[in-house]
Protein backbone atom coordinates (compact mmCIF):
# COMPACT_ATOMS: atom_id res chain seq x y z
CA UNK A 1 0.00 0.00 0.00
CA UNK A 2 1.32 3.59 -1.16
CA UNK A 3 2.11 6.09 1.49
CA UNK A 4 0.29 9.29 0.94
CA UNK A 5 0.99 12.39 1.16
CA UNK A 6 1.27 14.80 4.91
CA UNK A 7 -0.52 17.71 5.13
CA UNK A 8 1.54 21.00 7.34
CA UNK A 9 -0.46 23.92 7.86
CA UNK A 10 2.03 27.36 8.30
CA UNK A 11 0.05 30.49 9.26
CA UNK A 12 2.65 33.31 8.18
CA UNK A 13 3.21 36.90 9.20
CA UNK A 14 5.76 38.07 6.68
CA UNK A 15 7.87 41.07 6.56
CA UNK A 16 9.97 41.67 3.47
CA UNK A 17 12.09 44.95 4.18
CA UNK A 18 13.77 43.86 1.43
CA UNK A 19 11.59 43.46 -1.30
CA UNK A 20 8.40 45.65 0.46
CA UNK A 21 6.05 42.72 1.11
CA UNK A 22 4.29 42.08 4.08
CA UNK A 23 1.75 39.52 4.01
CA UNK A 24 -0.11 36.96 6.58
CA UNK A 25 -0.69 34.14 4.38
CA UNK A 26 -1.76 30.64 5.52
CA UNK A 27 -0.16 27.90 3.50
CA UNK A 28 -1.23 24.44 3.28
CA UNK A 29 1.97 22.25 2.39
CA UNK A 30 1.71 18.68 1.36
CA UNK A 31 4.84 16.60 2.35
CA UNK A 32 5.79 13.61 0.05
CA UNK A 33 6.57 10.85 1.65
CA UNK A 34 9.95 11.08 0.45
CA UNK A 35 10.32 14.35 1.31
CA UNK A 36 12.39 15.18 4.75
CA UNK A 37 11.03 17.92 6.82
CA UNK A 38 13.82 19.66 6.01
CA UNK A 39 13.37 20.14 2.62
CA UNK A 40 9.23 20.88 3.65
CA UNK A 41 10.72 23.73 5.45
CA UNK A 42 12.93 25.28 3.07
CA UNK A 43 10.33 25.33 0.84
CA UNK A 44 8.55 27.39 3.38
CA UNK A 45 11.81 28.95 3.43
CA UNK A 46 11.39 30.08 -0.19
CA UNK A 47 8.09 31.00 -0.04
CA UNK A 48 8.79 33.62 2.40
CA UNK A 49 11.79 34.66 0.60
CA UNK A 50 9.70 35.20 -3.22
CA UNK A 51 6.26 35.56 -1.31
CA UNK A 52 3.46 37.03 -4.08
CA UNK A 53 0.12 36.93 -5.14
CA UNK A 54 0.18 34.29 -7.06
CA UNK A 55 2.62 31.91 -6.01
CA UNK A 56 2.44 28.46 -5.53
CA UNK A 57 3.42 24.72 -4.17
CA UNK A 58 4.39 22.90 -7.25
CA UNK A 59 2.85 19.33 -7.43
CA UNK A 60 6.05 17.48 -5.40
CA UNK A 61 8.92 15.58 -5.91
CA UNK A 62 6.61 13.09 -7.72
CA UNK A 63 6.08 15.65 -10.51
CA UNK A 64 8.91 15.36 -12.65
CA UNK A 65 9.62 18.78 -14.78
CA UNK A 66 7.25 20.75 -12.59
CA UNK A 67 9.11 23.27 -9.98
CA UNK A 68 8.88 23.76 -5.89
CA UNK A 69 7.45 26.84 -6.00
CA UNK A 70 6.48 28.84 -8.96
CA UNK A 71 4.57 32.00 -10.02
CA UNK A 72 2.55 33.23 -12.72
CA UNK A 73 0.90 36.40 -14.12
CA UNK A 74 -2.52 36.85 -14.74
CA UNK A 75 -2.05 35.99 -18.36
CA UNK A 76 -0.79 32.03 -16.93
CA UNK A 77 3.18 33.23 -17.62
CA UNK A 78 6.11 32.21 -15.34
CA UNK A 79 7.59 35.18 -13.50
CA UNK A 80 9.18 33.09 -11.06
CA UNK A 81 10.47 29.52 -10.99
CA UNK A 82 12.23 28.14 -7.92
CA UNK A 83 14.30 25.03 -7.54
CA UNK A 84 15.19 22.88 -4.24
CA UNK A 85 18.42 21.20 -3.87
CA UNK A 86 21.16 20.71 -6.70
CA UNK A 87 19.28 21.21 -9.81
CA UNK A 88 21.34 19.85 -13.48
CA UNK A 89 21.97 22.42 -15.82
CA UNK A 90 19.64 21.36 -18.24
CA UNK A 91 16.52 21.87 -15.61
CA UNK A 92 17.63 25.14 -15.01
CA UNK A 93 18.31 25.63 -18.24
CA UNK A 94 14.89 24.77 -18.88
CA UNK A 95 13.51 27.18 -16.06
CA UNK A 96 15.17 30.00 -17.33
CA UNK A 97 13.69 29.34 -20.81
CA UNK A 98 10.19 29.27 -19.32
CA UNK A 99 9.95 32.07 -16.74
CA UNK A 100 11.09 35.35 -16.00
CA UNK A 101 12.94 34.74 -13.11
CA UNK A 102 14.66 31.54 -11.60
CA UNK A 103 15.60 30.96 -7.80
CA UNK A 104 17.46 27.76 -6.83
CA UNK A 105 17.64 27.18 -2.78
CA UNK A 106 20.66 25.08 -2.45
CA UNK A 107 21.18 23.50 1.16
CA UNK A 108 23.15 20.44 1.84
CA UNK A 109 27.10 21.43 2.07
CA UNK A 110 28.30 17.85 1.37
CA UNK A 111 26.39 18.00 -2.03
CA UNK A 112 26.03 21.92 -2.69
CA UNK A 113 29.73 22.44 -2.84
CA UNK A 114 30.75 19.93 -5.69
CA UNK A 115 27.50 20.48 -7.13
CA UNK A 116 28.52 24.42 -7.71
CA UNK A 117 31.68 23.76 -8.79
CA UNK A 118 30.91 21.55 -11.16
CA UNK A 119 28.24 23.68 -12.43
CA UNK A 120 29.06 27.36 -12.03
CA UNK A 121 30.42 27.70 -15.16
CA UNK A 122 27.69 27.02 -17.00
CA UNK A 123 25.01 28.68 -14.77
CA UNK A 124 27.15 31.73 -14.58
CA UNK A 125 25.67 32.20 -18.52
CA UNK A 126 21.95 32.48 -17.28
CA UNK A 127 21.25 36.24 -16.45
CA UNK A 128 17.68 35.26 -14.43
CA UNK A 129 19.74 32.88 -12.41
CA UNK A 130 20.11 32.99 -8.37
CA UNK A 131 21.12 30.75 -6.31
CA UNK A 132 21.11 30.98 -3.02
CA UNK A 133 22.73 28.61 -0.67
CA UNK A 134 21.89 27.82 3.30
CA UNK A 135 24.19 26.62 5.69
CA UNK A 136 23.63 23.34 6.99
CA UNK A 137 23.81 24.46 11.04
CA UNK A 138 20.56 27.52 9.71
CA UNK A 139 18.70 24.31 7.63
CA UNK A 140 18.44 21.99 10.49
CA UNK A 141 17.58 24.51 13.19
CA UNK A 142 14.80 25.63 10.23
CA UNK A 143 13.90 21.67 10.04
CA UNK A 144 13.62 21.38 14.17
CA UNK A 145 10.78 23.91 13.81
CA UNK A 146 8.49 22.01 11.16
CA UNK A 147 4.93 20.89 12.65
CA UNK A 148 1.92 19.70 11.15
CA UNK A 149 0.20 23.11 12.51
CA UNK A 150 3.21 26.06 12.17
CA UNK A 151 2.91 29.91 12.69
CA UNK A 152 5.79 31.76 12.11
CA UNK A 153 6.91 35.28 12.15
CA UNK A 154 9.24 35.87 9.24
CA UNK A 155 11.10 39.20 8.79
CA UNK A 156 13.84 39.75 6.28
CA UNK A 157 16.29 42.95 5.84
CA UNK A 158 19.69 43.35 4.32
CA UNK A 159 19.11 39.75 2.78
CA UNK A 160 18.91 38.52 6.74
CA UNK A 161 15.93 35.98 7.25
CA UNK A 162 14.10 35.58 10.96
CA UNK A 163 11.98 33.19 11.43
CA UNK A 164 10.27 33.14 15.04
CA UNK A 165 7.71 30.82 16.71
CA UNK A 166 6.67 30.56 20.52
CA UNK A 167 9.11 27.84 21.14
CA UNK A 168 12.31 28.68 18.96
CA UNK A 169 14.08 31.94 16.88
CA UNK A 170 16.00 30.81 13.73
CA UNK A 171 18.76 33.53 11.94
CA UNK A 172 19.19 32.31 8.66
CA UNK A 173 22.29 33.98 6.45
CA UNK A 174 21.84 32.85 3.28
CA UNK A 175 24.97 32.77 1.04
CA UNK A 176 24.46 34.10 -2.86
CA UNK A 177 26.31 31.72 -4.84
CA UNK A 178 25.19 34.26 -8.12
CA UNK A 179 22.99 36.64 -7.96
CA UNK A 180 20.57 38.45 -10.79
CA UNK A 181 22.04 41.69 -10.84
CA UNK A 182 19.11 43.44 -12.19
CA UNK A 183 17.08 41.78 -9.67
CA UNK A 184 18.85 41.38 -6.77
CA UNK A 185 20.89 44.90 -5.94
């Protein structure tokens, strides 16, 4: 018998200095039964880092082709596509041919490091490319807070993340492997 999927809950207060976005949203994130809470929550992570209108949960790890998170326009055209993990070139090649923007969250030292320098030559071509790494002490003190019922507070300034709860406070520095310039100065 197939495992399904988990359902988290994450009522949000966000404050983007950064970007000027503030938001209370209330996600409802199915977890794959593949997926580590981890991951869940840096997809939470990402979401409060490109939060929008029209954002979204992509189908899961199941979905081949389809992003973690991605957002459209009122005409159904990607502005934003955002990747998990150590995406191949040719997926991100692919995002950057579909959307406006593309985002990959790295996390994972061990696997982010070779990863980059494997691909950073390549990547560096993409203009609409970020990626954004998080250090693996910030991603498991992120993963400690995951619940199936979650409210956070999430403020972010001078590319600084906080995410607070009533039982823990998480810093998060993220390190930009490569930024957008156009987007991200």
């Amino acid at each position: 018998m197939a495992l399904g999927a988990m359902v988290y809950k994450a009522q949000l207060s966000i404050s983007n200095l950064d970007r000027g976005w503030y938001g209370q949203p209330v996600l409802t994130i199915a977890r794959h039964p593949s997926e580590t809470e981890k991951r869940l929550m840096l997809r939470v992570l990402a979401w409060c880092v490109r939060a929008g209108e029209h954002l979204e949960f992509g189908r899961g790890l199941s979905s081949e082709g389809e992003p973690a998170l991605w957002e459209t326009d009122d005409t159904g055209a990607i502005i934003e596509w955002v990747e998990l993990g150590a995406p191949d070139v040719r997926t991100v090649r692919k995002a950057a041919g579909k959307s406006e923007h593309v985002l990959v969250l790295a996390y994972d030292e061990a696997r982010t490091k070779p990863w980059w320098e494997s691909v950073k030559g390549e990547l560096s071509k993409i203009d609409k490319l970020t990626v954004i790494f998080i250090p693996d002490p910030e991603a498991d003190a992120l993963a400690a807070m995951a619940a199936r019922s979650m409210k956070f507070a999430v403020t972010i300034q001078d590319s600084v993340i906080w995410i607070n709860s009533d039982t823990a406070d998480v810093q998060i520095n993220p390190e930009y492997l490569k930024r957008e310039t156009q987007r991200w100065t």
